[in-house]
C-alpha atoms as a PDB file:
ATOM      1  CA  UNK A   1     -26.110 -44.146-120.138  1.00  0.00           C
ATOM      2  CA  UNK A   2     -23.809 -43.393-123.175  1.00  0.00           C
ATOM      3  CA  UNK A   3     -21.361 -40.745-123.508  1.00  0.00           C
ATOM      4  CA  UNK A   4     -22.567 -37.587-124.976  1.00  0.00           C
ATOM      5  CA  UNK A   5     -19.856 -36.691-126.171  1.00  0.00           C
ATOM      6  CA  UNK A   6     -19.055 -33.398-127.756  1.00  0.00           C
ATOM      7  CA  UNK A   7     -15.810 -32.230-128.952  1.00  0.00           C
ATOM      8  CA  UNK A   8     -15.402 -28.674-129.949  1.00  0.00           C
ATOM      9  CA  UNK A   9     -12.404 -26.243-131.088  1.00  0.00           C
ATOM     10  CA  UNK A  10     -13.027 -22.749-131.228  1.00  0.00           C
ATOM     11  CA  UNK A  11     -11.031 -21.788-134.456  1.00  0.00           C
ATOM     12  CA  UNK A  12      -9.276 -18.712-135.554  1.00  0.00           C
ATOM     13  CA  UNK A  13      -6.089 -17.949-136.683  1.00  0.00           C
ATOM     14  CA  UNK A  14      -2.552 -16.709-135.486  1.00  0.00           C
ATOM     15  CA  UNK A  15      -2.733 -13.406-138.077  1.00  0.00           C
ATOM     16  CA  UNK A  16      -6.065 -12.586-137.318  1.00  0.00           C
ATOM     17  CA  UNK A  17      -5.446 -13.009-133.209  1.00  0.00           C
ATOM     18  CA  UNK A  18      -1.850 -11.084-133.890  1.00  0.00           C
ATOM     19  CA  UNK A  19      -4.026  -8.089-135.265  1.00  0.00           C
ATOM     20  CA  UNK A  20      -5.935  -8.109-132.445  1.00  0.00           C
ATOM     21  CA  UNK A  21      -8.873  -9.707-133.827  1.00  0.00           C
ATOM     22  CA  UNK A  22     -10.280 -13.119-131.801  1.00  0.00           C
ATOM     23  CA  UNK A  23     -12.453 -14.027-135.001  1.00  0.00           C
ATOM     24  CA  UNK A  24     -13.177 -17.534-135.360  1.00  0.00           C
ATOM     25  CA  UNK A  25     -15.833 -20.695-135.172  1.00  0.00           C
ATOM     26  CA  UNK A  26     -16.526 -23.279-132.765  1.00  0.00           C
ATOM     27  CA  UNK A  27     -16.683 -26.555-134.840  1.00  0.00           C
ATOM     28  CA  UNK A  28     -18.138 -29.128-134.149  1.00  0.00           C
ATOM     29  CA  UNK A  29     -15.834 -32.719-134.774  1.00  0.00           C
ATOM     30  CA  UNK A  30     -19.068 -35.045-134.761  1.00  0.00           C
ATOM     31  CA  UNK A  31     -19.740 -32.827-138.066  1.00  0.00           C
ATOM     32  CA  UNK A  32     -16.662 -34.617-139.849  1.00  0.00           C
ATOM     33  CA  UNK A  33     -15.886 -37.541-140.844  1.00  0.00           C
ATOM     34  CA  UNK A  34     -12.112 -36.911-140.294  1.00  0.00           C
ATOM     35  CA  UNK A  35      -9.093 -34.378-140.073  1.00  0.00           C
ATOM     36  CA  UNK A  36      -9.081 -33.916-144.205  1.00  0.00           C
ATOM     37  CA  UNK A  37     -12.871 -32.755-143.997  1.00  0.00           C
ATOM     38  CA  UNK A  38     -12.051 -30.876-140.368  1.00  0.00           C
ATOM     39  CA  UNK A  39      -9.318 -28.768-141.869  1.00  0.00           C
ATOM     40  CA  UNK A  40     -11.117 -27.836-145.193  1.00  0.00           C
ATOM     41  CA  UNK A  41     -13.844 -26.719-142.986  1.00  0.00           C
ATOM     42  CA  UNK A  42     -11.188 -24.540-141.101  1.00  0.00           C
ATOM     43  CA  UNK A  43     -10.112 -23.194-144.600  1.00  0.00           C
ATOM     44  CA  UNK A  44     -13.728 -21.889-145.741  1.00  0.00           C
ATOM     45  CA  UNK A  45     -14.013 -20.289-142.159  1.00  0.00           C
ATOM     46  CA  UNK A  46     -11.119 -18.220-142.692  1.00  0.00           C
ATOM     47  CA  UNK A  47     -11.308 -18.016-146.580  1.00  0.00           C
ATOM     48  CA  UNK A  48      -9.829 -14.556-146.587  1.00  0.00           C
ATOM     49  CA  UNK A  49      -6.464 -15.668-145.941  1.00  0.00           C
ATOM     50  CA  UNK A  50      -4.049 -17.312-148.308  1.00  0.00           C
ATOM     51  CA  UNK A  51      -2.396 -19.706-145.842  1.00  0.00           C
ATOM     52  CA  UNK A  52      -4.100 -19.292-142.695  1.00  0.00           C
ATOM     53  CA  UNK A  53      -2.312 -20.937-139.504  1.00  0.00           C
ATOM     54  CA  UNK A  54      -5.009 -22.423-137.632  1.00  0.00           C
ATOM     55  CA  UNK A  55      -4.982 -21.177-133.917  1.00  0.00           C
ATOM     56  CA  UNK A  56      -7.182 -23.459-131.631  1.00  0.00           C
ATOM     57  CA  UNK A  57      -8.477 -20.883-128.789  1.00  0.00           C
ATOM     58  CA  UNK A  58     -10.343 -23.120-127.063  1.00  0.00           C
ATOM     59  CA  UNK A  59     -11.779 -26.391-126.866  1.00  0.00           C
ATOM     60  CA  UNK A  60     -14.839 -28.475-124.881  1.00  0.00           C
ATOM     61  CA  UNK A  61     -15.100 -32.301-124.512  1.00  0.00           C
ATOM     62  CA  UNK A  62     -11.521 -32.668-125.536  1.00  0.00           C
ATOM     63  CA  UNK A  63      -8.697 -34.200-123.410  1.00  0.00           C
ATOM     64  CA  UNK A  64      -5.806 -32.210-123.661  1.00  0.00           C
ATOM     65  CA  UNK A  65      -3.760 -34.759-124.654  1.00  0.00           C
ATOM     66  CA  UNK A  66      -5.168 -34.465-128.083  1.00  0.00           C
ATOM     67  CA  UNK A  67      -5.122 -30.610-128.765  1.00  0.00           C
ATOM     68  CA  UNK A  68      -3.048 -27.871-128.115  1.00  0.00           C
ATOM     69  CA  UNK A  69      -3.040 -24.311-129.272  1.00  0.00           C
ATOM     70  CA  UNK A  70      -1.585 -25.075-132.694  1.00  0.00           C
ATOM     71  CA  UNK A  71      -2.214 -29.050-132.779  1.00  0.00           C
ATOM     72  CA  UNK A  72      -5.050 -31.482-133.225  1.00  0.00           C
ATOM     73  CA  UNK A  73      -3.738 -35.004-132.899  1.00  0.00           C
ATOM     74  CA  UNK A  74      -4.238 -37.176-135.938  1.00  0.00           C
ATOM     75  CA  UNK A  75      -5.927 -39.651-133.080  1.00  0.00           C
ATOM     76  CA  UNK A  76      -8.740 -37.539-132.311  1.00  0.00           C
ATOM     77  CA  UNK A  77     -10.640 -38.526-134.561  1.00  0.00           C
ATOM     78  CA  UNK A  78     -10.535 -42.265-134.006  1.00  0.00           C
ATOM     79  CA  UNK A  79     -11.025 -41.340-129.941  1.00  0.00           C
ATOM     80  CA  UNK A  80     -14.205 -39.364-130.512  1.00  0.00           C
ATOM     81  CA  UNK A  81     -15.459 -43.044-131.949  1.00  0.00           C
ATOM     82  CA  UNK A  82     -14.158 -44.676-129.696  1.00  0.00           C
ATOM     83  CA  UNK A  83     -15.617 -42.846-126.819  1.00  0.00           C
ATOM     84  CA  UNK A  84     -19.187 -41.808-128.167  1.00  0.00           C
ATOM     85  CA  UNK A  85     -19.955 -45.556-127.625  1.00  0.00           C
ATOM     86  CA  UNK A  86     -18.775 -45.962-124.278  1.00  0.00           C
ATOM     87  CA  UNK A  87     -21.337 -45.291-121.336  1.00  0.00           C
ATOM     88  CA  UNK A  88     -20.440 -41.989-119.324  1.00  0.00           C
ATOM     89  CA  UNK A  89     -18.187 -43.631-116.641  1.00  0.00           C
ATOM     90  CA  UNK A  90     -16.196 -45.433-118.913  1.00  0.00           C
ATOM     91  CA  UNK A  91     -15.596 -42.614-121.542  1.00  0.00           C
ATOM     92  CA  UNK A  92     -14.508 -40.262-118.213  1.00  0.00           C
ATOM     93  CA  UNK A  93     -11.887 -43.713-117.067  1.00  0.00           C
ATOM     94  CA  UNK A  94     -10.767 -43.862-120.709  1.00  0.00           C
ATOM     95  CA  UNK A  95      -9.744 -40.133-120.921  1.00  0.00           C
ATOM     96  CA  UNK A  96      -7.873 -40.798-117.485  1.00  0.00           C
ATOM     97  CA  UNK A  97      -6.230 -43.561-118.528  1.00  0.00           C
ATOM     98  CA  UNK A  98      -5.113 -41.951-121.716  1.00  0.00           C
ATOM     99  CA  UNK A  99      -4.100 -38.634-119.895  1.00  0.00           C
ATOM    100  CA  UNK A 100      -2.888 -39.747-116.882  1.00  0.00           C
ATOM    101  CA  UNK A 101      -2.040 -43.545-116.900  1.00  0.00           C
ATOM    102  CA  UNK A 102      -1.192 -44.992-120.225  1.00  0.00           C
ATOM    103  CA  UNK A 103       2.171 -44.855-121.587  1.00  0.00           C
ATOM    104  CA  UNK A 104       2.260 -44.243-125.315  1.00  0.00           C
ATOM    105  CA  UNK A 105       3.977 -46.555-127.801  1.00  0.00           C
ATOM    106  CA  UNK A 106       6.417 -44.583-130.303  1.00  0.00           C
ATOM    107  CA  UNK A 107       3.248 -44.897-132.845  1.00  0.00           C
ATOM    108  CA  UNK A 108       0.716 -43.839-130.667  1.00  0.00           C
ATOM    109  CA  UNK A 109      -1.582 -46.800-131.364  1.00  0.00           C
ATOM    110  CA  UNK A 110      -5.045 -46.026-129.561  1.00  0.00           C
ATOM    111  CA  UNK A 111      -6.529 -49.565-130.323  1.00  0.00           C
ATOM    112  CA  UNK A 112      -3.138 -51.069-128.055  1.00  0.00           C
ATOM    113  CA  UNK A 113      -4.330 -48.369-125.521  1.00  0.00           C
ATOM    114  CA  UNK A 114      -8.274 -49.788-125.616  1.00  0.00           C
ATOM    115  CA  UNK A 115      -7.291 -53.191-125.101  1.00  0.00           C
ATOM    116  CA  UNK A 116      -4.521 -52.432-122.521  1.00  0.00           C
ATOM    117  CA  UNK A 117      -7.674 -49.916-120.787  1.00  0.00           C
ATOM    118  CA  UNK A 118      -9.904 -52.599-120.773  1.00  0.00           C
ATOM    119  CA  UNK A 119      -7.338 -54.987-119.404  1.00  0.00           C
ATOM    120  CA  UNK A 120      -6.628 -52.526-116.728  1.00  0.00           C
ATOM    121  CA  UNK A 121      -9.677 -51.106-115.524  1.00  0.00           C
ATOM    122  CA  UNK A 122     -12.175 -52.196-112.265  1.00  0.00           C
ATOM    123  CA  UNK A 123     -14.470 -49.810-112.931  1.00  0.00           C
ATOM    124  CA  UNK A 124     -16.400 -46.667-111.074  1.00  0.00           C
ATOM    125  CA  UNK A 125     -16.159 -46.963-106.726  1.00  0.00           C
ATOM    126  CA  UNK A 126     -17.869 -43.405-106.172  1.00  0.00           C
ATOM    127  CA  UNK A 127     -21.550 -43.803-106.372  1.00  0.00           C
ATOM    128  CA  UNK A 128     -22.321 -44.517-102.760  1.00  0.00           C
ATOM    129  CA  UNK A 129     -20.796 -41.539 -99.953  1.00  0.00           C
ATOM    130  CA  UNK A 130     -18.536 -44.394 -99.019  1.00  0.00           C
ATOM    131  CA  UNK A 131     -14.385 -43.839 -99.880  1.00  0.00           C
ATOM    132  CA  UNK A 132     -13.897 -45.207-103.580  1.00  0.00           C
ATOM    133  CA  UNK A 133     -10.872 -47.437-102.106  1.00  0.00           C
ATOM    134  CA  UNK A 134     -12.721 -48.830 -99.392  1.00  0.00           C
ATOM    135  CA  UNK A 135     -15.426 -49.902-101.755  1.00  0.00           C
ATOM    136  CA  UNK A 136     -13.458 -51.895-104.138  1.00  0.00           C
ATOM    137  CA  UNK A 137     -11.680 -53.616-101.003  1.00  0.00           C
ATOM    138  CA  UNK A 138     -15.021 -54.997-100.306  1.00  0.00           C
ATOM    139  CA  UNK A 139     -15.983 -56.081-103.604  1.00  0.00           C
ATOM    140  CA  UNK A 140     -12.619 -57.590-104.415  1.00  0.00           C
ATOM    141  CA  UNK A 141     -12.819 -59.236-100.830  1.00  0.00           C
ATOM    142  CA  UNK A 142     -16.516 -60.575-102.297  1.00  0.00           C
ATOM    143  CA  UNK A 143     -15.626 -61.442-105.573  1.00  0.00           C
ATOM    144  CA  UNK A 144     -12.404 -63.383-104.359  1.00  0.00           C
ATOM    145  CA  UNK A 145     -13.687 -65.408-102.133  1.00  0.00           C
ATOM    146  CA  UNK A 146     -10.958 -64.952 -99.615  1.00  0.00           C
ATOM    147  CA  UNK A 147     -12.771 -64.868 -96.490  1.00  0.00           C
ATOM    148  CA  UNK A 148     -15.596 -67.145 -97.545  1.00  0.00           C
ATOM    149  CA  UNK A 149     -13.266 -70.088 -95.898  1.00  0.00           C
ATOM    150  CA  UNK A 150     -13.129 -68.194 -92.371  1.00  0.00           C
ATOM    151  CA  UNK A 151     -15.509 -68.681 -89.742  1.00  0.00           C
ATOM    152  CA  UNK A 152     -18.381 -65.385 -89.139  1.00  0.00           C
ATOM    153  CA  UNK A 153     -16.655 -64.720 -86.164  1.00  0.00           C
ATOM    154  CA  UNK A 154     -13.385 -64.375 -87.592  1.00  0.00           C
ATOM    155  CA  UNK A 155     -14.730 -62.222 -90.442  1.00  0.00           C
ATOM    156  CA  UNK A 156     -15.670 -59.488 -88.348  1.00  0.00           C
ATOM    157  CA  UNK A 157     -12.127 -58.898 -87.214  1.00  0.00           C
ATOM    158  CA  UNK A 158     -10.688 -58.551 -90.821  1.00  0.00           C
ATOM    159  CA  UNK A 159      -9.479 -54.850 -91.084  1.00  0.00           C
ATOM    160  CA  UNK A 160     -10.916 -53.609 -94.281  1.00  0.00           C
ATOM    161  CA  UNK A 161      -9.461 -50.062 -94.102  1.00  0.00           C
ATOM    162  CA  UNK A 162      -5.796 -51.160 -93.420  1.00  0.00           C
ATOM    163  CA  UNK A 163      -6.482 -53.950 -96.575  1.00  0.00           C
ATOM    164  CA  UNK A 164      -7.698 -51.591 -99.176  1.00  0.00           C
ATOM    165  CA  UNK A 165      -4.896 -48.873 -98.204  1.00  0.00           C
ATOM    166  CA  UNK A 166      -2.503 -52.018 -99.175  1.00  0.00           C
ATOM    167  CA  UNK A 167      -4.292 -52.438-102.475  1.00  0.00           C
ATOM    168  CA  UNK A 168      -4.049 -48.629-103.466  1.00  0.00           C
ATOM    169  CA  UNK A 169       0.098 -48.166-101.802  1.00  0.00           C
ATOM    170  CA  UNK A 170       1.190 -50.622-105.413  1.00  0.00           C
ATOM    171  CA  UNK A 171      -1.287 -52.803-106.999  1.00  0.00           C
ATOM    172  CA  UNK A 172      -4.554 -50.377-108.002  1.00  0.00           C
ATOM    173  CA  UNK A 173      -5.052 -46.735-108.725  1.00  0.00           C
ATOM    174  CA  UNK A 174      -8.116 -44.421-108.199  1.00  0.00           C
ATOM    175  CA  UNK A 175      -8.589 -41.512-109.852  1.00  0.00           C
ATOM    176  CA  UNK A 176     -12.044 -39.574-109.401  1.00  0.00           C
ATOM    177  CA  UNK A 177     -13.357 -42.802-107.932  1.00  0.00           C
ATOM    178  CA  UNK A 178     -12.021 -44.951-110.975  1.00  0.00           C
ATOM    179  CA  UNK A 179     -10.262 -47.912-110.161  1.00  0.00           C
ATOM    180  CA  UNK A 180      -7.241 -49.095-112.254  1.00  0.00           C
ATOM    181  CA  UNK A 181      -5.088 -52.190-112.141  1.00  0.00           C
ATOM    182  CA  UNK A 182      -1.131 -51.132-112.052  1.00  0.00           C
ATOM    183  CA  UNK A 183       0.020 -53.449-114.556  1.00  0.00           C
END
């Protein structure tokens, strides 16, 4: 299932809020083509002021990493394409990585943060009641092929529990049952 994704900034500004009025917008970004088009829509909405400072109140869909009270990232943008064609699981493991994982280059590059997503992530362990770490274990056990030279009997002694708390101490993260590869 694709994302449905929906970023939106309620929009007011810092003279209006310091005068004790909350008047503002909620705007939709899927309505713009980019920031240029964004901001002018920001200036109509508060046409009564000469310079307004844009004060985002609040915000929906949005990783913080992107937006603060007085700051929309000149990325956001490019990550609302980004992650409107993504299926649900992989938009929510992209915003992780991004938030929580990647570390940003000096220029902020989101298409070096795609590829080094995609080269990072195992995908989404919580759809069964089962622990999220324990399930990759077994898959990665599967998809190896490293018990397919031991004997049945054998098998059934091989401590899955203890092996997938090995994976998770250095080599993979999980984060709301999304696995990542610590590279």
């Amino acid at each position: 299932m694709k994302a449905t994704v929906e970023f939106r900034i309620y929009v007011g500004t810092y003279a209006k809020y310091n005068n004790g009025s909350i008047f503002g917008s909620w705007l939709d970004l899927s309505q713009y083509p980019g920031s240029e088009a964004f901001y002018q829509a920001c200036s109509k909405l508060h046409k009564d002021e000469s310079d307004p400072e844009f004060m985002f109140q609040d915000w929906e869909g949005m990783p913080d990493f992107l937006i603060s009270e007085s700051y929309l990232s000149p990325l956001c943008f490019q990550y609302l394409d980004i992650v409107s064609d993504m299926e649900q699981h992989r938009a929510e493991a992209f915003e992780i990585y991004c938030s929580q994982i990647a570390r940003w280059s000096a220029d902020g590059d989101l298409d070096e943060q795609l590829q080094n997503f995609d080269e990072c992530y195992q995908g989404y362990y919580a759809e069964s009641a089962t622990d999220p770490q324990l399930e990759y274990a077994y898959e990665y056990v599967d998809q190896t092929g490293m018990l397919s030279d031991v004997s049945p009997t054998v098998q059934r002694y091989f401590d899955y529990e203890a092996f997938a708390r090995d994976l998770f101490m250095d080599t993979y993260t999980q984060i709301n049952g999304h696995v990542f590869f610590d590279y």
